[in-house]
C-alpha atoms as a PDB file:
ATOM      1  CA  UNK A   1       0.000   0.000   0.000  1.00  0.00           C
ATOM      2  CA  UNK A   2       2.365   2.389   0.932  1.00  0.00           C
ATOM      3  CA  UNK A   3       4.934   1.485  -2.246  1.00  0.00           C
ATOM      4  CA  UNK A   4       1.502   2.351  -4.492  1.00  0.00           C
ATOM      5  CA  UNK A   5       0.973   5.951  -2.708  1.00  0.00           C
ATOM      6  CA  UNK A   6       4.909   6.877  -2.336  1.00  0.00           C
ATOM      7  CA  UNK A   7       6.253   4.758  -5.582  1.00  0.00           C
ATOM      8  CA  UNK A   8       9.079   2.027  -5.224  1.00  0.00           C
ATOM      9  CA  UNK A   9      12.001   2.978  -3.309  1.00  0.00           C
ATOM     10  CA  UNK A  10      15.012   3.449  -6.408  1.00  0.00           C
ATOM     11  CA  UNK A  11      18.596   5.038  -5.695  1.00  0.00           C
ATOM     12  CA  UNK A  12      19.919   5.348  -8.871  1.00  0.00           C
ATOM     13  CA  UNK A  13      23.437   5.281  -7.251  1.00  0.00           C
ATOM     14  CA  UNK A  14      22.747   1.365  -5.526  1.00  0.00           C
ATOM     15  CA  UNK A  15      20.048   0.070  -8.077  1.00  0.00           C
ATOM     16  CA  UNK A  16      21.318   1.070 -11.639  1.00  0.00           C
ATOM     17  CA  UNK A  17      23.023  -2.169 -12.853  1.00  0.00           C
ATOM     18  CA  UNK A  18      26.238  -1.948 -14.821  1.00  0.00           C
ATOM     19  CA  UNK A  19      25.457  -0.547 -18.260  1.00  0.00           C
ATOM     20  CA  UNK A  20      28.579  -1.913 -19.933  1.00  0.00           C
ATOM     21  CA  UNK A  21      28.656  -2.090 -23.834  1.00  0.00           C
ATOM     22  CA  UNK A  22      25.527  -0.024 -24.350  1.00  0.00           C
ATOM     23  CA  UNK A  23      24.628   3.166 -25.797  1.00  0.00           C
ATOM     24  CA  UNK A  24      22.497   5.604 -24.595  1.00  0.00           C
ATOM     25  CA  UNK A  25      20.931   8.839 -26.468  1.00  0.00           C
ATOM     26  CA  UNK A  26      19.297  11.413 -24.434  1.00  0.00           C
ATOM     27  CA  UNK A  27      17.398  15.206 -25.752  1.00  0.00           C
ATOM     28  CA  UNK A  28      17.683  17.789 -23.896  1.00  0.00           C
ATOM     29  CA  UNK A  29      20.348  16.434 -22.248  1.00  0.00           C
ATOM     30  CA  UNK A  30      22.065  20.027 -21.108  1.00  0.00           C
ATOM     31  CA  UNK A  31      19.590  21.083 -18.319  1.00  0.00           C
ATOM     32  CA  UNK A  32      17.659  19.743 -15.944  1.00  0.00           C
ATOM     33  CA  UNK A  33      16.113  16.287 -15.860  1.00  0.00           C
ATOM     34  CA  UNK A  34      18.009  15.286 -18.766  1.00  0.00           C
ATOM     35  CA  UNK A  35      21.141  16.052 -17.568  1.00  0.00           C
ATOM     36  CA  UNK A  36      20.355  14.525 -14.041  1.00  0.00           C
ATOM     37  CA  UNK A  37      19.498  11.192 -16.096  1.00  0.00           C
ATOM     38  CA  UNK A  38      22.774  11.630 -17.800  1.00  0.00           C
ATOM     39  CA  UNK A  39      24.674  12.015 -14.699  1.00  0.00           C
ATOM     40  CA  UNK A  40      23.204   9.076 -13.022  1.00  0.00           C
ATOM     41  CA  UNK A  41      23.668   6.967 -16.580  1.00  0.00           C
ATOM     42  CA  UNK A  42      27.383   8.179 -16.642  1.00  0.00           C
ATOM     43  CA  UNK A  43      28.487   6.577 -12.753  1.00  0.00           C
ATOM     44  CA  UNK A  44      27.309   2.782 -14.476  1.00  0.00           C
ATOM     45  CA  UNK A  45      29.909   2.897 -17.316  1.00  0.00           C
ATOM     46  CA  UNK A  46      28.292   2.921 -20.493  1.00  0.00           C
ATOM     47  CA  UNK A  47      30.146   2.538 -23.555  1.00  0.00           C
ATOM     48  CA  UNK A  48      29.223   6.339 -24.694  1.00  0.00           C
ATOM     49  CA  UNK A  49      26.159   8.713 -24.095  1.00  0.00           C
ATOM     50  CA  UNK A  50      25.109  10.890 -26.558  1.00  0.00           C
ATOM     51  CA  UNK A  51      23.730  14.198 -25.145  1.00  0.00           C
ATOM     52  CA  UNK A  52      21.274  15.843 -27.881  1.00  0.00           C
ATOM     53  CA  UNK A  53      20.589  19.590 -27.318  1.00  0.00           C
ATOM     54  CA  UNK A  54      20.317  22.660 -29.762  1.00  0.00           C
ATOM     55  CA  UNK A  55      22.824  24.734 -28.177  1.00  0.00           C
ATOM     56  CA  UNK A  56      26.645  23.612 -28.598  1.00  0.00           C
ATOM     57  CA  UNK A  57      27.718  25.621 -25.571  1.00  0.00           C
ATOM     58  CA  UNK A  58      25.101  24.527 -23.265  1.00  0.00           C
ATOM     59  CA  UNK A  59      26.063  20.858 -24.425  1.00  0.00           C
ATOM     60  CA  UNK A  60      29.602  21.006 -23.375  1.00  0.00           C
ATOM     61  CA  UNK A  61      28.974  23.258 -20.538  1.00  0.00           C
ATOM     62  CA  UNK A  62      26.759  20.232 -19.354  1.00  0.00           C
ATOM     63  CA  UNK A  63      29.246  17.316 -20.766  1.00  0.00           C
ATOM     64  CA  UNK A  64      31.941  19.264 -18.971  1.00  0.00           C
ATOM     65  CA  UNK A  65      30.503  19.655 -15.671  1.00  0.00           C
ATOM     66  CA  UNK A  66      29.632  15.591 -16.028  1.00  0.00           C
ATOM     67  CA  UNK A  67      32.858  14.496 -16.978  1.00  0.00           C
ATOM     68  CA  UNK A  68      34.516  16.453 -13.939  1.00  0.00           C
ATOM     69  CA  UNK A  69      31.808  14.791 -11.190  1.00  0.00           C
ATOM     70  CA  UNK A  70      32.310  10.953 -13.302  1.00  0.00           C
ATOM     71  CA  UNK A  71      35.767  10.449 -14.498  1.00  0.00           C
ATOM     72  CA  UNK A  72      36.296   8.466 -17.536  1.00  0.00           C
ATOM     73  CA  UNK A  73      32.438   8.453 -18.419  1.00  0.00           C
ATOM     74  CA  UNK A  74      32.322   8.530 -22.373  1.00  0.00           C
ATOM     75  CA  UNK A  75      29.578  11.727 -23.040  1.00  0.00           C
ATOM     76  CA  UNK A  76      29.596  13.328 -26.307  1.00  0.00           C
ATOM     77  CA  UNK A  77      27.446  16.122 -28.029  1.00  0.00           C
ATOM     78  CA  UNK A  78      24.886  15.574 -30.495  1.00  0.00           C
ATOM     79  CA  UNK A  79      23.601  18.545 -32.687  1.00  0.00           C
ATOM     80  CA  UNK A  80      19.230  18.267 -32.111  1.00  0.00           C
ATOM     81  CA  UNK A  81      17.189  21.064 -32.968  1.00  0.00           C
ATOM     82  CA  UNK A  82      13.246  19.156 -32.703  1.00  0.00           C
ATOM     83  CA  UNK A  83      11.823  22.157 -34.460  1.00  0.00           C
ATOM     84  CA  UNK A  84      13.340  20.997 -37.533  1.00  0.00           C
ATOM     85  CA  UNK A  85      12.992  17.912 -39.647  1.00  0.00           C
ATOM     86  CA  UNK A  86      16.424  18.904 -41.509  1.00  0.00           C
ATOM     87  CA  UNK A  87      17.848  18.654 -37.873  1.00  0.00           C
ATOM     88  CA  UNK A  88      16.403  16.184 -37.012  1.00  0.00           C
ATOM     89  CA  UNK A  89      17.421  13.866 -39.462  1.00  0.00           C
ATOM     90  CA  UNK A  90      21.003  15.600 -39.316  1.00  0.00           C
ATOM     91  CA  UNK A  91      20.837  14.309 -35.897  1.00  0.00           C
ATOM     92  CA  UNK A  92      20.151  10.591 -36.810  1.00  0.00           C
ATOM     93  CA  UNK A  93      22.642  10.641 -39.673  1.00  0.00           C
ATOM     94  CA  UNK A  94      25.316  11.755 -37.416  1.00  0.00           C
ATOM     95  CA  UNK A  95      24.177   9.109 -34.617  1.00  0.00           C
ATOM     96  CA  UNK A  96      24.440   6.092 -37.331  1.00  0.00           C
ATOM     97  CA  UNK A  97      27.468   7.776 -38.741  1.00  0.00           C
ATOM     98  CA  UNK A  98      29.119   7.352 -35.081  1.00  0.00           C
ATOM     99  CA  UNK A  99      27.693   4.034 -33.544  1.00  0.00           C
ATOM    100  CA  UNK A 100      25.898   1.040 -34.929  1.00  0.00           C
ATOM    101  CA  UNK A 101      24.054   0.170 -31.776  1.00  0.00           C
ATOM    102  CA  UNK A 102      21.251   2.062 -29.230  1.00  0.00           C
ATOM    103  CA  UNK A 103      20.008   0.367 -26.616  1.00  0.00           C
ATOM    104  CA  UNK A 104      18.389   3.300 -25.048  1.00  0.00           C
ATOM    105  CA  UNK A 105      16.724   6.516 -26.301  1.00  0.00           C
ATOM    106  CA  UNK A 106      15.619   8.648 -24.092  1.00  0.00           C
ATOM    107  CA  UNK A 107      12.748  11.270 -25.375  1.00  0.00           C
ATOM    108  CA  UNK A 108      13.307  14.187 -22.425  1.00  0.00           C
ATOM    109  CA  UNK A 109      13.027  17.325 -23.746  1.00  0.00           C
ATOM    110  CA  UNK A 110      10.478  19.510 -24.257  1.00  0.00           C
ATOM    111  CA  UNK A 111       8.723  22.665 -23.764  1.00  0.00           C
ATOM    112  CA  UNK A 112       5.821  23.224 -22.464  1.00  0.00           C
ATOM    113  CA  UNK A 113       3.499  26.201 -21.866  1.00  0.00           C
ATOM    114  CA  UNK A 114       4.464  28.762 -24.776  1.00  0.00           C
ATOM    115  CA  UNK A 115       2.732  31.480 -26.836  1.00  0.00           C
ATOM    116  CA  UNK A 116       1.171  29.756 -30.143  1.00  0.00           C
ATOM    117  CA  UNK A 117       3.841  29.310 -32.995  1.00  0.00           C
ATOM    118  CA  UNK A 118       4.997  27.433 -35.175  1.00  0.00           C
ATOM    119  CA  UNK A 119       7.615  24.578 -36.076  1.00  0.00           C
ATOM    120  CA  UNK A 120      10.119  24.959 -39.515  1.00  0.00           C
ATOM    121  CA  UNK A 121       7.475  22.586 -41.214  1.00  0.00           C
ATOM    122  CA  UNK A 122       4.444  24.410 -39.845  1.00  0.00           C
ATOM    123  CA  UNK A 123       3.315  22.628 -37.182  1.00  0.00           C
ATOM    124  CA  UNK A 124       2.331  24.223 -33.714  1.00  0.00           C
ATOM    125  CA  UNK A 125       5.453  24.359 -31.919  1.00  0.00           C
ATOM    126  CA  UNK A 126       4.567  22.307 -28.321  1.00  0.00           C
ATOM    127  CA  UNK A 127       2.680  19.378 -31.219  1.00  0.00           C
ATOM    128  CA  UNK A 128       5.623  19.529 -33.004  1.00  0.00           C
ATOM    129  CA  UNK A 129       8.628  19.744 -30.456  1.00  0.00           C
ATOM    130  CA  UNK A 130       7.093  17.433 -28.186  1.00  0.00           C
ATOM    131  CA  UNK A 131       5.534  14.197 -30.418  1.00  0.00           C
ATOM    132  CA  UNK A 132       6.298  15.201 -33.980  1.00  0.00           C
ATOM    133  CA  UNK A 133      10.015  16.366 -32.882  1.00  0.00           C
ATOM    134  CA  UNK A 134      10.848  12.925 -30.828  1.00  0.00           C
ATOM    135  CA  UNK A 135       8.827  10.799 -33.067  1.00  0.00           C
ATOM    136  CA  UNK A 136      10.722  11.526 -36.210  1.00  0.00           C
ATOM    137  CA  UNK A 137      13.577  10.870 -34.568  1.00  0.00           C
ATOM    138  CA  UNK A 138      12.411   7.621 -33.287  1.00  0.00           C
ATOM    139  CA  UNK A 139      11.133   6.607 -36.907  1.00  0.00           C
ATOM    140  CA  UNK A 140      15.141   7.338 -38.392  1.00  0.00           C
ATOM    141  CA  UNK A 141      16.746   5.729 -35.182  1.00  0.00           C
ATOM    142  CA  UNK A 142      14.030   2.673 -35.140  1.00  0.00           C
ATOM    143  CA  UNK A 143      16.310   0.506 -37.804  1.00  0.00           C
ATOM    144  CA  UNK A 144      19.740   1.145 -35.447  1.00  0.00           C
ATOM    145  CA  UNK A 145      17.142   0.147 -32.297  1.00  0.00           C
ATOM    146  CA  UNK A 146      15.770  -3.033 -34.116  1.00  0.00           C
ATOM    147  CA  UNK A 147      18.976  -4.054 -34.824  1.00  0.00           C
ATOM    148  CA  UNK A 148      20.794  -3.652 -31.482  1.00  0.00           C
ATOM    149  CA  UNK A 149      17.328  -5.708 -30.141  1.00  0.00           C
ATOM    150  CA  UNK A 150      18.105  -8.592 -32.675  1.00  0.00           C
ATOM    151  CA  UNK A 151      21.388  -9.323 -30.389  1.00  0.00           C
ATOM    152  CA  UNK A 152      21.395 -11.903 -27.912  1.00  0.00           C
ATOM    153  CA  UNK A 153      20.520 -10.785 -24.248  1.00  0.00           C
ATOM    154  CA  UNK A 154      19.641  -7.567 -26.266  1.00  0.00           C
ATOM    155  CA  UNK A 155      17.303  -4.726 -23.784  1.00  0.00           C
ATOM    156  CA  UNK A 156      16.479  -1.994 -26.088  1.00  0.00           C
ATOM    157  CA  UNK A 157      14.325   0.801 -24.616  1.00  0.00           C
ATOM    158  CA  UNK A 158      12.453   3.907 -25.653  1.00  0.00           C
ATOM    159  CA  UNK A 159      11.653   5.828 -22.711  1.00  0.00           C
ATOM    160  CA  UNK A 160       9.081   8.966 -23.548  1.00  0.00           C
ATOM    161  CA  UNK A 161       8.554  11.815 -21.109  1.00  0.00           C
ATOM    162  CA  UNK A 162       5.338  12.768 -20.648  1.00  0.00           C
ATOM    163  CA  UNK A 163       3.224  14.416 -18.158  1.00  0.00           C
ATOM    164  CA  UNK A 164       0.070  14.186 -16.240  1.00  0.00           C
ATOM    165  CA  UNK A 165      -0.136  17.120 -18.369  1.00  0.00           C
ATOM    166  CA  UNK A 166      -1.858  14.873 -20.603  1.00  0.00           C
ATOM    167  CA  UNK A 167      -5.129  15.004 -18.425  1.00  0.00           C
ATOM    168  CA  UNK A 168      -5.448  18.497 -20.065  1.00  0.00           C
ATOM    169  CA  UNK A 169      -5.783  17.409 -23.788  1.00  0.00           C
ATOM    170  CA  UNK A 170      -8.934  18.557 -25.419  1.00  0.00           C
ATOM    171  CA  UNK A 171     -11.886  17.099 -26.537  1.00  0.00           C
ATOM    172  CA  UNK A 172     -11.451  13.698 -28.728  1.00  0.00           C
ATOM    173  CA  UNK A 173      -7.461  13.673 -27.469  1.00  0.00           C
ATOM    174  CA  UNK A 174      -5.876  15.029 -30.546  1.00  0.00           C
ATOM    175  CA  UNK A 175      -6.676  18.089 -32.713  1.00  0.00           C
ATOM    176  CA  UNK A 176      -4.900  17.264 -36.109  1.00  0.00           C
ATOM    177  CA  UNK A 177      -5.688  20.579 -37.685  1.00  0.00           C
ATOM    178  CA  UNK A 178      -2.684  22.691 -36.926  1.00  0.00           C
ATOM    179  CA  UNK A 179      -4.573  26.182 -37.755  1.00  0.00           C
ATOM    180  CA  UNK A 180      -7.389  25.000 -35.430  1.00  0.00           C
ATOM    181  CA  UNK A 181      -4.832  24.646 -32.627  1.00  0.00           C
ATOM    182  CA  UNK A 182      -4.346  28.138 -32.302  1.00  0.00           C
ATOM    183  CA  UNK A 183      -7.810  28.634 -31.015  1.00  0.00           C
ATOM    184  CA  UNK A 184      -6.940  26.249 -28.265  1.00  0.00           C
ATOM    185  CA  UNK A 185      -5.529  27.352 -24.892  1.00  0.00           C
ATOM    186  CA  UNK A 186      -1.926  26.797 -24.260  1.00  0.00           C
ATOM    187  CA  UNK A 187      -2.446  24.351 -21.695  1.00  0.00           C
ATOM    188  CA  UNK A 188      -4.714  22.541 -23.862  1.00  0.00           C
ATOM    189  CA  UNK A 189      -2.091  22.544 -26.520  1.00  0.00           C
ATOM    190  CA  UNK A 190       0.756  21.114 -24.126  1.00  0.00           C
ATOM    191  CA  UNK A 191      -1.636  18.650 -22.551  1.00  0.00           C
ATOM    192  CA  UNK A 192      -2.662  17.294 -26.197  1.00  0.00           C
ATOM    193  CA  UNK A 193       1.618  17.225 -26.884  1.00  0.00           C
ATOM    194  CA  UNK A 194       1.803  14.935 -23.723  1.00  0.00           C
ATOM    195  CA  UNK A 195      -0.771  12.771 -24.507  1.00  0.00           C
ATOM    196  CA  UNK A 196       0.668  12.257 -27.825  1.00  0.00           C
ATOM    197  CA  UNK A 197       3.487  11.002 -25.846  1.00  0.00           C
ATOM    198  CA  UNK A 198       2.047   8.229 -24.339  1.00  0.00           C
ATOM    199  CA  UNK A 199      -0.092   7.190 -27.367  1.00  0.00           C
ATOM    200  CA  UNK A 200       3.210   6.607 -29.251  1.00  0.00           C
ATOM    201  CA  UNK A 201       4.567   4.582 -26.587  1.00  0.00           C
ATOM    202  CA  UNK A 202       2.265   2.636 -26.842  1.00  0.00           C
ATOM    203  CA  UNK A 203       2.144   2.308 -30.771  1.00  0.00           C
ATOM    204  CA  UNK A 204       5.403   2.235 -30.631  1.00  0.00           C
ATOM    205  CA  UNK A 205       4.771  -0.889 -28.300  1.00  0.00           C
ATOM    206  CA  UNK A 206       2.679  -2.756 -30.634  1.00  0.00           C
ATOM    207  CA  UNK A 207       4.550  -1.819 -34.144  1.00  0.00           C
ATOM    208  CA  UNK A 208       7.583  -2.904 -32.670  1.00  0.00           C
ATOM    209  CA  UNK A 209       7.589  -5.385 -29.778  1.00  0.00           C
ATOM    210  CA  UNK A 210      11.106  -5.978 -29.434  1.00  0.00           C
ATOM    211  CA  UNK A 211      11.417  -2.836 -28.124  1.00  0.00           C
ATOM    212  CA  UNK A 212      10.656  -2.400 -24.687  1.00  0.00           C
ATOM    213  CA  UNK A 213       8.779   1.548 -25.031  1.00  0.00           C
ATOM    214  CA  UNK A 214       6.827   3.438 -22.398  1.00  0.00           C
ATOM    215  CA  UNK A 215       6.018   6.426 -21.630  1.00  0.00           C
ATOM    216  CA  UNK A 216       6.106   8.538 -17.869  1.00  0.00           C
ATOM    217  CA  UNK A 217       5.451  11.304 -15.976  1.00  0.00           C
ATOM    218  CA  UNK A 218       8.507  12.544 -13.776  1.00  0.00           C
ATOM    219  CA  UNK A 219       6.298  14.646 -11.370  1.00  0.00           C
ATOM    220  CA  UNK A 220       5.964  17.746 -10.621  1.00  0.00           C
ATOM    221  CA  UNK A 221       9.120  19.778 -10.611  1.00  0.00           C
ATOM    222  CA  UNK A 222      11.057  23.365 -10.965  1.00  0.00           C
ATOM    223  CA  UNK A 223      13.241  23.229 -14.030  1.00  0.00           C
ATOM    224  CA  UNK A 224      13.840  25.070 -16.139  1.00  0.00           C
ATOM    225  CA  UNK A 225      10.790  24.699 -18.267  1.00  0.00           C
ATOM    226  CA  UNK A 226       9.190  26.696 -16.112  1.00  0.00           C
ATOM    227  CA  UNK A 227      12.111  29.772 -16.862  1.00  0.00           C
ATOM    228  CA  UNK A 228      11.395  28.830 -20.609  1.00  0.00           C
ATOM    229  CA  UNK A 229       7.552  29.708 -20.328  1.00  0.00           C
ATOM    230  CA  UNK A 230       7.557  31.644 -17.096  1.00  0.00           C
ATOM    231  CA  UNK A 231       8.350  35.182 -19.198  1.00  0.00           C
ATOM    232  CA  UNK A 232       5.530  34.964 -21.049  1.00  0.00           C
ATOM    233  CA  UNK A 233       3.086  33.277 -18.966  1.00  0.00           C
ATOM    234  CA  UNK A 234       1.792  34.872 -16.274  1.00  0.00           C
ATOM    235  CA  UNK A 235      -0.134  31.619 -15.082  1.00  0.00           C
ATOM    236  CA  UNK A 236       3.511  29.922 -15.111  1.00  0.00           C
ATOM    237  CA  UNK A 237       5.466  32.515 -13.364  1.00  0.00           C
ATOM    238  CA  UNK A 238       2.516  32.942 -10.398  1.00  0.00           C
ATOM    239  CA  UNK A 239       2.993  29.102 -10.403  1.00  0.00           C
ATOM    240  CA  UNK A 240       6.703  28.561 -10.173  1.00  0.00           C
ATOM    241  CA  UNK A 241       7.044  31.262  -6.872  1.00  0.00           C
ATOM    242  CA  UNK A 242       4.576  29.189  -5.359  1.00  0.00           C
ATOM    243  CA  UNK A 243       6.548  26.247  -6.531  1.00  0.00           C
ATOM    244  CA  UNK A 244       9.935  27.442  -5.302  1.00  0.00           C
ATOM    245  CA  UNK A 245       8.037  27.573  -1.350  1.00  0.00           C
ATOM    246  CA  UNK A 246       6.218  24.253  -2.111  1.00  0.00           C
ATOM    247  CA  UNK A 247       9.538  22.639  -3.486  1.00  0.00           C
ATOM    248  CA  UNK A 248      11.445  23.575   0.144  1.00  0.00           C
ATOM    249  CA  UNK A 249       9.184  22.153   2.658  1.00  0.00           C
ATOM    250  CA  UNK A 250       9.093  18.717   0.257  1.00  0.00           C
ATOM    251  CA  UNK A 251       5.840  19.374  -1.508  1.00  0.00           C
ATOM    252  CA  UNK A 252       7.272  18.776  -4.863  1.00  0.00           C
ATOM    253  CA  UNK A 253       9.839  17.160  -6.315  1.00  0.00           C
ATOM    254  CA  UNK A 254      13.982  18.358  -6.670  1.00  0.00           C
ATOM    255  CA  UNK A 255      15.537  17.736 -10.330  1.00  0.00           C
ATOM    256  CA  UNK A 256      17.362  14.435  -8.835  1.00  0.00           C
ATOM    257  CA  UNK A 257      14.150  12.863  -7.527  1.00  0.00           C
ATOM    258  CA  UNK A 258      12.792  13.747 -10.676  1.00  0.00           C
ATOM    259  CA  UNK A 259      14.675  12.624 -12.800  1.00  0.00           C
ATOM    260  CA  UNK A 260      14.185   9.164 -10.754  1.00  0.00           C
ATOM    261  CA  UNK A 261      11.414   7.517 -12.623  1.00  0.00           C
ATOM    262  CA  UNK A 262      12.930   7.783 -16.200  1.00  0.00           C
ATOM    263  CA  UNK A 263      16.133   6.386 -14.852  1.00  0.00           C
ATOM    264  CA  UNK A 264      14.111   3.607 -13.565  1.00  0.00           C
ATOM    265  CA  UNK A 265      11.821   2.528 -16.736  1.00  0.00           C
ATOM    266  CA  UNK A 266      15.614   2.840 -18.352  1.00  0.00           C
ATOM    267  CA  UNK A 267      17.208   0.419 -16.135  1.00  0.00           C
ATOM    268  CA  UNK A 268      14.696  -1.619 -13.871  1.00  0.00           C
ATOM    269  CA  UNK A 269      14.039  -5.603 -15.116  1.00  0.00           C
ATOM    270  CA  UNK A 270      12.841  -5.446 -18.523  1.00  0.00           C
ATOM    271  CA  UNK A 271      10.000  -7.270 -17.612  1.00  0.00           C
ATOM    272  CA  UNK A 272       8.576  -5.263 -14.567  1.00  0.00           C
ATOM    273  CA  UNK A 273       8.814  -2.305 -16.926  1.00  0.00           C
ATOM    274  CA  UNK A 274       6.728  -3.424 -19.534  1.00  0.00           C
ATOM    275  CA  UNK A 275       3.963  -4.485 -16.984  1.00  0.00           C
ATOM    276  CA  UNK A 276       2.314  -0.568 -18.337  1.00  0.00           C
ATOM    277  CA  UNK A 277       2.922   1.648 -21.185  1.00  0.00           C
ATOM    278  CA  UNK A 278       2.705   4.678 -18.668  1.00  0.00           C
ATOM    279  CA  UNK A 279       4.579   5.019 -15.279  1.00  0.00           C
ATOM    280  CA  UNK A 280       4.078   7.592 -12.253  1.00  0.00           C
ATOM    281  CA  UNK A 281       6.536   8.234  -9.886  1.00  0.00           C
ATOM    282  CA  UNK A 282       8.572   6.031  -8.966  1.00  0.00           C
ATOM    283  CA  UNK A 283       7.448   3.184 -10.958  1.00  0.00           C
ATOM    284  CA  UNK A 284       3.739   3.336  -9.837  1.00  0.00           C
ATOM    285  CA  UNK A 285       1.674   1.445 -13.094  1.00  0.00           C
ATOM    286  CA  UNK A 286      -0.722   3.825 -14.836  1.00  0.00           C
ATOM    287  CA  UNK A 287      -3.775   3.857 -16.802  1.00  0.00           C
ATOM    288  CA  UNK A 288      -3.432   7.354 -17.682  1.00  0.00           C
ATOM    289  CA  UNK A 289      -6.781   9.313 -19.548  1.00  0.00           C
ATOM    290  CA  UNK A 290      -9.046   7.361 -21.071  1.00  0.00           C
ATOM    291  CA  UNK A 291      -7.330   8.944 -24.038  1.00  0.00           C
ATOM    292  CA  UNK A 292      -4.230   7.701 -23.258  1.00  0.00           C
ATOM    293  CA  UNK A 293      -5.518   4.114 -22.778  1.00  0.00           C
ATOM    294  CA  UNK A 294      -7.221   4.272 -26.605  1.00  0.00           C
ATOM    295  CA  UNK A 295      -5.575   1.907 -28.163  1.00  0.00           C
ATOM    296  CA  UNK A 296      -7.798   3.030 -31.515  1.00  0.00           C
ATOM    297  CA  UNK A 297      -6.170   6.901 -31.072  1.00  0.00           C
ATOM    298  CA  UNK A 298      -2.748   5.530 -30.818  1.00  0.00           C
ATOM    299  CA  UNK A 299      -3.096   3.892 -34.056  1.00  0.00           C
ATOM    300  CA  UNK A 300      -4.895   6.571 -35.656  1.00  0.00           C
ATOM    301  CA  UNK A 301      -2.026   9.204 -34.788  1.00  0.00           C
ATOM    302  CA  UNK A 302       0.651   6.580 -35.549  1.00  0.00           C
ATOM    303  CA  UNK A 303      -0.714   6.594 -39.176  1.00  0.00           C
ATOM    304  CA  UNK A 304      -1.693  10.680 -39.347  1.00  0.00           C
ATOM    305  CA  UNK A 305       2.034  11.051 -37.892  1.00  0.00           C
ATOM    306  CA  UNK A 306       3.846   8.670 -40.336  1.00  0.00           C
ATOM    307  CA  UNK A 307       1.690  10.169 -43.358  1.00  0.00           C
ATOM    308  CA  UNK A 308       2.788  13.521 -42.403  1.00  0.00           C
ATOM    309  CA  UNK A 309       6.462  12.394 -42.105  1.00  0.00           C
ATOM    310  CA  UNK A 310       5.953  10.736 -45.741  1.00  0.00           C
ATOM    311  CA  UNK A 311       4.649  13.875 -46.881  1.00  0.00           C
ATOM    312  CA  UNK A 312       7.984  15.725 -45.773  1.00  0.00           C
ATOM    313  CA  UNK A 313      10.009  13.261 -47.377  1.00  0.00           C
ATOM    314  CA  UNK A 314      10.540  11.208 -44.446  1.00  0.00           C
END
């Protein structure tokens, strides 16, 4: 009882096994909860972590500051802008260019909370950063992940970040109509972005089952997505003071405890982690929305996203 209210008791320092021999890809790997889940990946000696941001110097700002708290650890920059198609498949040209395995991808970043805009391909920019961005990625890394699962003793994973965000989708789960977005609120447009999340884990699940993929939300915590949105949010900057007060007497969660239950789905047994395509805190099973359970509207965006992608050239 008390395991289902506080989550499973996981210290990434004691309970990570080795990682030896595998490689490990991580966006938005320079702040926050992705660069917590790269420290803690670092200390069990993978063969090399690839850190994916848009910023070179915030990259190896971040790899820097890692490599100086784990000697030795192998952490190197990967060039990810999810706004862009072009960079994104940059990005997975590079990756295949430099290794010829993955065994774990790690869909972190995100943005959440902005004014209404608009991706290089024309897509509104949380829809498109958050699914569109990480799910084109997935598509171009999926032959790379396939093939690193075909190995004997293979664990391939695809964690995606999500949030309980998702409860705040709109009405029927997904609007596909980018121009009728914009007359959705901004919460409703992040909330649809996090769903989408968890509906391609689990597609994602039943296109390709030798990949263990799920989906997760980290909790509630102050990073700095909430500097990102804060400026022009009023609704977000009222929030995070009353976050920073709530954060100090324990009320919400610290970036390391955070970043606790995507380190977990990466590393726990295989098969306790594919017991749920959606996780809580620290490995609490999930139903998520009724939404997010439709196993119907996870196919249906899987195809609108891949015909989409096809129409891009991808």
């Amino acid at each position: 009882m008390l395991e289902w209210i506080m989550g499973k008791s996981f210290n990434p320092e004691k309970d990570i096994p080795s990682l030896s021999g595998k490689v490990i890809l991580v966006t938005g790997g320079n702040t926050g909860l992705g660069k917590e889940t790269v420290l803690q990946l670092a200390k069990h000696s993978p063969k090399e972590i690839f850190l994916a941001a848009r910023t070179a110097s915030k990259a190896e700002a971040a790899i820097d500051e890692i490599t100086k708290a784990v000697p030795g650890s192998n952490v190197t920059f990967l060039q990810l802008d999810l706004t862009s198609f072009a960079s994104i498949k940059k990005a997975a040209d590079d990756f295949t260019a430099r290794s010829k395995r993955l065994d774990m991808l790690i869909n972190n970043a995100g943005i959440m909370a902005v004014p209404y805009s608009l991706t290089q391909e024309g897509y509104e920019i949380q829809f498109g950063t958050n699914h569109l961005g990480h799910a084109l990625l997935t598509k171009l890394l999926l032959p790379t992940l396939s093939r690193t699962a075909a190995e004997p003793n293979a664990d391939v994973r695809i964690i995606n970040v999500s949030s309980e965000g998702h409860q705040m989708a709109p009405a029927n789960g997904i609007i596909y109509d980018q121009a009728l977005l914009e007359q959705s609120a901004t919460w409703r447009r992040y909330g649809q972005s996090k769903l989408a999340n968890i509906l391609h884990a689990r597609a994602l699940q039943n296109h390709h089952p030798e990949i263990t993929a799920v989906a997760l939300h980290p909790g509630v915590i102050m990073t700095d997505l909430y500097a990102s949105s804060s400026a022009s949010n009023p609704a977000v900057r009222a929030f995070g003071y009353l976050a920073k007060g709530a954060t100090g007497m324990g009320l919400l969660y610290d970036v390391p405890k955070g970043a606790k239950n995507q380190l977990w789905a990466a590393t726990a047994p295989k098969e306790e982690v594919r017991q749920s395509c959606y996780w809580k805190p620290v490995g609490i099973k999930s139903a998520g929305s009724g939404y997010a359970q439709n196993a119907k509207l996870a196919e249906e965006l899987w195809e609108w996203t891949e015909a989409e992608f096809k129409k891009q050239g991808y």
